[in-house]
N, C-alpha and C. Protein backbone atom coordinates (compact mmCIF):
# COMPACT_ATOMS: atom_id res chain seq x y z
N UNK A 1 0.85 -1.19 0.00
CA UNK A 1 0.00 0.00 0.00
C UNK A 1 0.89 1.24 0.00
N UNK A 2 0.84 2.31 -0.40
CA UNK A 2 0.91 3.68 -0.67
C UNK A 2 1.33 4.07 0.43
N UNK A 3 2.36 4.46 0.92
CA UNK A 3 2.30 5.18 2.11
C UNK A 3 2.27 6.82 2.39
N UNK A 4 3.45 7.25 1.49
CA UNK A 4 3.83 8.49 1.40
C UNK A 4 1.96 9.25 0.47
N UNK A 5 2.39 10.55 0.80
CA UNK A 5 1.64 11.33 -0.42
C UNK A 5 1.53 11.37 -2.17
N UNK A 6 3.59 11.02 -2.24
CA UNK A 6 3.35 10.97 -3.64
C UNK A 6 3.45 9.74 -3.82
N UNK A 7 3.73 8.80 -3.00
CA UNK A 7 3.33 7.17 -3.50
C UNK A 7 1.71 7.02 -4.24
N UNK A 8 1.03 7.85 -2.94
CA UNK A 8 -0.53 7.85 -3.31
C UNK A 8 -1.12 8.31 -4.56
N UNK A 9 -0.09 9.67 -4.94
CA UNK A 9 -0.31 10.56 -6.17
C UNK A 9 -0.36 9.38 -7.19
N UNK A 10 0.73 8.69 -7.13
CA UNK A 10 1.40 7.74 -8.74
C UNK A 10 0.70 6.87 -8.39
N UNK A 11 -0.01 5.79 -7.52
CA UNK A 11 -1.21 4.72 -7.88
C UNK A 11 -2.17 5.37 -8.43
N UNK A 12 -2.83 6.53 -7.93
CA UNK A 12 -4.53 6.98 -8.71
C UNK A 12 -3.34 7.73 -10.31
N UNK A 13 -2.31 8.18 -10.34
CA UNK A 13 -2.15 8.19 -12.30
C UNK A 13 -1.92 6.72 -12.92
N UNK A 14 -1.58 5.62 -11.95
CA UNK A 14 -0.77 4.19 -12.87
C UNK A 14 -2.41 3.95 -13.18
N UNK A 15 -3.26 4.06 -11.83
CA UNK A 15 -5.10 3.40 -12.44
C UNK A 15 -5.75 3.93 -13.62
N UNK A 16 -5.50 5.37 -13.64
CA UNK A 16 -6.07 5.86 -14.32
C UNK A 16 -5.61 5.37 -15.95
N UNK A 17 -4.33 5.41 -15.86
CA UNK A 17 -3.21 5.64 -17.31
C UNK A 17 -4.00 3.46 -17.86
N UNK A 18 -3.88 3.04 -16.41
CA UNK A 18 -4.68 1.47 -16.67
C UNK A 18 -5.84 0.84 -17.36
N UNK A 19 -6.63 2.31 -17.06
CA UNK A 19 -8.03 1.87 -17.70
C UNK A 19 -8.12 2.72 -19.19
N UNK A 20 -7.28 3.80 -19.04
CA UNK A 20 -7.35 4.44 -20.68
C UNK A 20 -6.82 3.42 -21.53
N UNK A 21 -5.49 2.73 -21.11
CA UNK A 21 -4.86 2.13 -22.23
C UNK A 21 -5.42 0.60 -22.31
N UNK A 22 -6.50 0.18 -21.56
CA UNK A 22 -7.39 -0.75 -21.47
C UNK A 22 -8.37 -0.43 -22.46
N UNK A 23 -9.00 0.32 -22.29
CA UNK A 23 -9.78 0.52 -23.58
C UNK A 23 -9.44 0.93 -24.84
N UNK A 24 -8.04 1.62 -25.16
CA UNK A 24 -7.67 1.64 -26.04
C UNK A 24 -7.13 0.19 -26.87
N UNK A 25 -6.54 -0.37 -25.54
CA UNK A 25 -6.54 -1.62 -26.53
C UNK A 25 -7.77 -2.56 -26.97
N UNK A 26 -8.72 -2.41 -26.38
CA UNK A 26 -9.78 -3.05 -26.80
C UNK A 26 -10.29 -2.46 -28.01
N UNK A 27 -9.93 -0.94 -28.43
CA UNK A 27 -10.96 -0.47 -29.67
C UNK A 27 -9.53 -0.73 -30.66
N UNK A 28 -8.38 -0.98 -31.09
CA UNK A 28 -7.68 -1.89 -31.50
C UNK A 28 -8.35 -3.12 -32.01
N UNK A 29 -8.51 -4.16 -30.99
CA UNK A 29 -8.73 -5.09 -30.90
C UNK A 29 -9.95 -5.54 -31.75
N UNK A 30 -11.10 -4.43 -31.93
CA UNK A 30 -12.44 -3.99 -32.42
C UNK A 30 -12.14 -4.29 -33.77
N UNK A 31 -11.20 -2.91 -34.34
CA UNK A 31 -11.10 -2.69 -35.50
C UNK A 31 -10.20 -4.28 -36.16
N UNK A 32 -9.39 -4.65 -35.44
CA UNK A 32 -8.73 -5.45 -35.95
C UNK A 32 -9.50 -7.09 -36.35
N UNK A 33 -10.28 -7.03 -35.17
CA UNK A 33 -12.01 -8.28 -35.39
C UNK A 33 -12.71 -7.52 -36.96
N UNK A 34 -12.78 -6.69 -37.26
CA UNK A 34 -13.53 -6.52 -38.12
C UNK A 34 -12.56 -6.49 -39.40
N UNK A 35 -11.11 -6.63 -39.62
CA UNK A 35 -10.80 -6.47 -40.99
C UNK A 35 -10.68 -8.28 -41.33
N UNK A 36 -10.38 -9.57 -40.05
CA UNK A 36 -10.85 -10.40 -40.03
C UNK A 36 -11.73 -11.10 -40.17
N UNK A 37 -12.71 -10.20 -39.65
CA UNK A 37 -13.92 -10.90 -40.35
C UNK A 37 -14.24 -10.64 -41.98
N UNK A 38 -13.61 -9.82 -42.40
CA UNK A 38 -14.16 -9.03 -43.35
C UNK A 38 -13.41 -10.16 -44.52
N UNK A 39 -11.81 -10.32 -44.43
CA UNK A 39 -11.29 -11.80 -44.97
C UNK A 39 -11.50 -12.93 -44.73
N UNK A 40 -12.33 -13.66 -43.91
CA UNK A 40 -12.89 -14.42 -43.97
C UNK A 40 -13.96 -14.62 -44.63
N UNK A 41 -14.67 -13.51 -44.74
CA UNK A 41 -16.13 -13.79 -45.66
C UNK A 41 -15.79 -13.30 -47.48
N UNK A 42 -14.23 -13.35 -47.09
CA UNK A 42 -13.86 -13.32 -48.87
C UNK A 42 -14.24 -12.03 -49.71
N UNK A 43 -14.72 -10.94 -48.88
CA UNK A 43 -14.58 -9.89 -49.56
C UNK A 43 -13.81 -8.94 -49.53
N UNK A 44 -12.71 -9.29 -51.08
CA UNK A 44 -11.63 -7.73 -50.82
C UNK A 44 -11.85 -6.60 -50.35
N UNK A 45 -12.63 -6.15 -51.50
CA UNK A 45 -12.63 -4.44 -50.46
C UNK A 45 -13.53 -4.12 -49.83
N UNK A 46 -14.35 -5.61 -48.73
CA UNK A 46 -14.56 -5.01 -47.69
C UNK A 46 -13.50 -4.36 -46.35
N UNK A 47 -12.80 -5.92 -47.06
CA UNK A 47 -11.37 -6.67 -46.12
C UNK A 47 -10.15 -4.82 -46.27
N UNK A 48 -10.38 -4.51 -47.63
CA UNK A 48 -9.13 -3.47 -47.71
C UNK A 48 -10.01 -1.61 -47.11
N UNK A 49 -11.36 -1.63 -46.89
CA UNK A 49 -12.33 -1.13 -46.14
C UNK A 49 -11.64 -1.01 -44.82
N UNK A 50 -11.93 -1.93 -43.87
CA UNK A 50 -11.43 -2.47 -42.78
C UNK A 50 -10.46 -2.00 -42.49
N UNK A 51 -9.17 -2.26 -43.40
CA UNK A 51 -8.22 -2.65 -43.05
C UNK A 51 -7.69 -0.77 -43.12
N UNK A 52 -8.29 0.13 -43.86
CA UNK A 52 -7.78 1.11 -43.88
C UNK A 52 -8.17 2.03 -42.94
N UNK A 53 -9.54 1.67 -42.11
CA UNK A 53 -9.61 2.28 -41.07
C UNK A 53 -9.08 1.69 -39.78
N UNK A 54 -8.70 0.56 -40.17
CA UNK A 54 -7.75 0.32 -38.92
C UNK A 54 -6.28 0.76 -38.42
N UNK A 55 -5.40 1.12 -39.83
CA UNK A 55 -4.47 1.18 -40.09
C UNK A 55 -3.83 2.38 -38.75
N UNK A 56 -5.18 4.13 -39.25
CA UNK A 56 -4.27 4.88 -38.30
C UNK A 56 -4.93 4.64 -36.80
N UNK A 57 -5.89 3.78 -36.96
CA UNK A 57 -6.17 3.91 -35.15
C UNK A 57 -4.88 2.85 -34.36
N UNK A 58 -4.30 1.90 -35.16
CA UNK A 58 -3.37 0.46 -34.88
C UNK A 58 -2.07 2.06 -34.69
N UNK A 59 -2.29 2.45 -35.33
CA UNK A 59 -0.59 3.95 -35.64
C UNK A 59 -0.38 4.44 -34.05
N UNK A 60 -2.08 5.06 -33.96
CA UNK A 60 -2.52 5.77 -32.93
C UNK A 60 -2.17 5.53 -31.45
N UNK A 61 -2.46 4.30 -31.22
CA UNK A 61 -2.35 3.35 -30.10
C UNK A 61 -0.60 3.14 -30.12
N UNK A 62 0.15 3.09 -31.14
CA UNK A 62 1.74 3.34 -31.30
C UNK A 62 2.06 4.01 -30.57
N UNK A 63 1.81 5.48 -31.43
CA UNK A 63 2.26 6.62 -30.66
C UNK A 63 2.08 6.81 -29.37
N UNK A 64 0.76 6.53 -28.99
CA UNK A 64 1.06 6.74 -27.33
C UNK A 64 1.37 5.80 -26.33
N UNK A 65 2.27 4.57 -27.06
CA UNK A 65 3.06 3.63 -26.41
C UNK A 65 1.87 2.73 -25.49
N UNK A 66 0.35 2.30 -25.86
CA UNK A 66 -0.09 1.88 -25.66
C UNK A 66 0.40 0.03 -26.06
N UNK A 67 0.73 0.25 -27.33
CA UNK A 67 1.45 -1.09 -27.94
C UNK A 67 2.93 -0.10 -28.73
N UNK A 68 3.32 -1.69 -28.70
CA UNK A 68 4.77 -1.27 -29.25
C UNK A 68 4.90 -1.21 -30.49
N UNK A 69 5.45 -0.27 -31.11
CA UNK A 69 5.18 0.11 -32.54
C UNK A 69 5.73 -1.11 -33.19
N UNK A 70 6.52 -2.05 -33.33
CA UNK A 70 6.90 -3.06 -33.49
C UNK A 70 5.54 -4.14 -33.88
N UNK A 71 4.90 -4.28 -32.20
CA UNK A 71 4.18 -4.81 -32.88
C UNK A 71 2.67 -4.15 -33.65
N UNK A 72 2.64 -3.25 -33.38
CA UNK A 72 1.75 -2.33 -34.25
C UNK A 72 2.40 -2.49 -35.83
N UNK A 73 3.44 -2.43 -36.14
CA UNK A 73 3.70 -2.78 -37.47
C UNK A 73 3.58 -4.01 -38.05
N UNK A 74 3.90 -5.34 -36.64
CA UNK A 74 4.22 -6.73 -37.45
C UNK A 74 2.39 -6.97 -37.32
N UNK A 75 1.24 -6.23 -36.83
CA UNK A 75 -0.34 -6.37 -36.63
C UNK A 75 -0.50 -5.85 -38.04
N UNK A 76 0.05 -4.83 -38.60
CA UNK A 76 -0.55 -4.64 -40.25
C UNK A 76 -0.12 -5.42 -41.03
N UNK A 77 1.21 -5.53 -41.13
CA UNK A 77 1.80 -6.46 -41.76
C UNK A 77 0.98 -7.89 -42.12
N UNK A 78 0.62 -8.58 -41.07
CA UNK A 78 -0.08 -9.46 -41.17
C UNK A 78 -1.39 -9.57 -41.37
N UNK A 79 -1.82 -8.79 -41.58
CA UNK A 79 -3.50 -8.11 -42.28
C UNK A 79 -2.80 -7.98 -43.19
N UNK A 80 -2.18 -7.36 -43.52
CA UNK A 80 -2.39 -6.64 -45.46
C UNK A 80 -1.82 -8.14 -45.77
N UNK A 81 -0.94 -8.71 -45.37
CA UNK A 81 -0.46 -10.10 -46.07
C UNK A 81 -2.02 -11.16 -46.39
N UNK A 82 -2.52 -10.93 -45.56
CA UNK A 82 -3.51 -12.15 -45.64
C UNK A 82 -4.98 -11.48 -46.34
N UNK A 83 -4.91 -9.93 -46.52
CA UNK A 83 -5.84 -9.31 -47.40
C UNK A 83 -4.88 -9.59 -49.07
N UNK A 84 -4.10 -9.66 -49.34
CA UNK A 84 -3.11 -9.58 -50.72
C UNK A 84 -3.51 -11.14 -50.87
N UNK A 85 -3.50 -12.06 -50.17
CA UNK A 85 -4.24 -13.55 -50.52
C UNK A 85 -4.99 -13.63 -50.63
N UNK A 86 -6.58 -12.26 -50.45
CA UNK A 86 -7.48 -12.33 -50.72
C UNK A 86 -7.86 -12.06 -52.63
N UNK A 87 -6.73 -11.22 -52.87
CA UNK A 87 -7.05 -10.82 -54.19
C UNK A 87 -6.24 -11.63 -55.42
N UNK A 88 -5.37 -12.95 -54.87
CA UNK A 88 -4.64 -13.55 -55.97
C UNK A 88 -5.50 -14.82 -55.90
C-alpha cells in the first residue's frame, strides 16, 4: 500500500493511465475483429475497407506507447499479407 503522499499521487495516475490504455486496446482489438472478419467472408474491399480504417487507429495506439510500434507494425503487416491472398 501507498504510504507516502506521492506514492498515493502515482497509484490513482498508474489506475487511471490502466483503464485508458485498457480501452484503447480493446478499440484496437475492435477494429482489428472486423478487418478479419471481413477476410474471412472473402470480400476484398470489404477486407481493404477495414483494413484502412484500422491502419491509423493500430498507428494511434503506437504513438502513445499503448502497444509497441513493433508490434503495431508486425499487426498490419499481417493483415495486409492475408488481405493480398485475398485478391490472388
Amino acid at each position: 500500500m501507498a504510504n507516502s503522499k506521492q506514492a498515493r499521487k502515482r497509484a490513482r495516475q498508474a489506475e487511471g493511465r490502466r483503464v485508458l490504455k485498457a480501452s484503447q486496446r480493446s478499440m484496437v482489438r475492435t477494429y482489428v475483429k472486423r478487418v478479419i472478419k471481413a477476410i474471412q467472408s472473402g470480400d476484398h474491399a470489404e477486407a481493404m475497407g477495414a483494413f484502412k480504417a484500422a491502419q491509423p487507429v493500430i498507428d494511434r495506439i503506437a504513438d502513445k506507447d499503448v502497444m509497441s510500434k513493433r508490434k503495431a507494425a508486425r499487426m498490419k503487416s499481417r493483415l495486409n499479407k492475408r488481405i493480398k491472398a485475398l485478391a490472388a
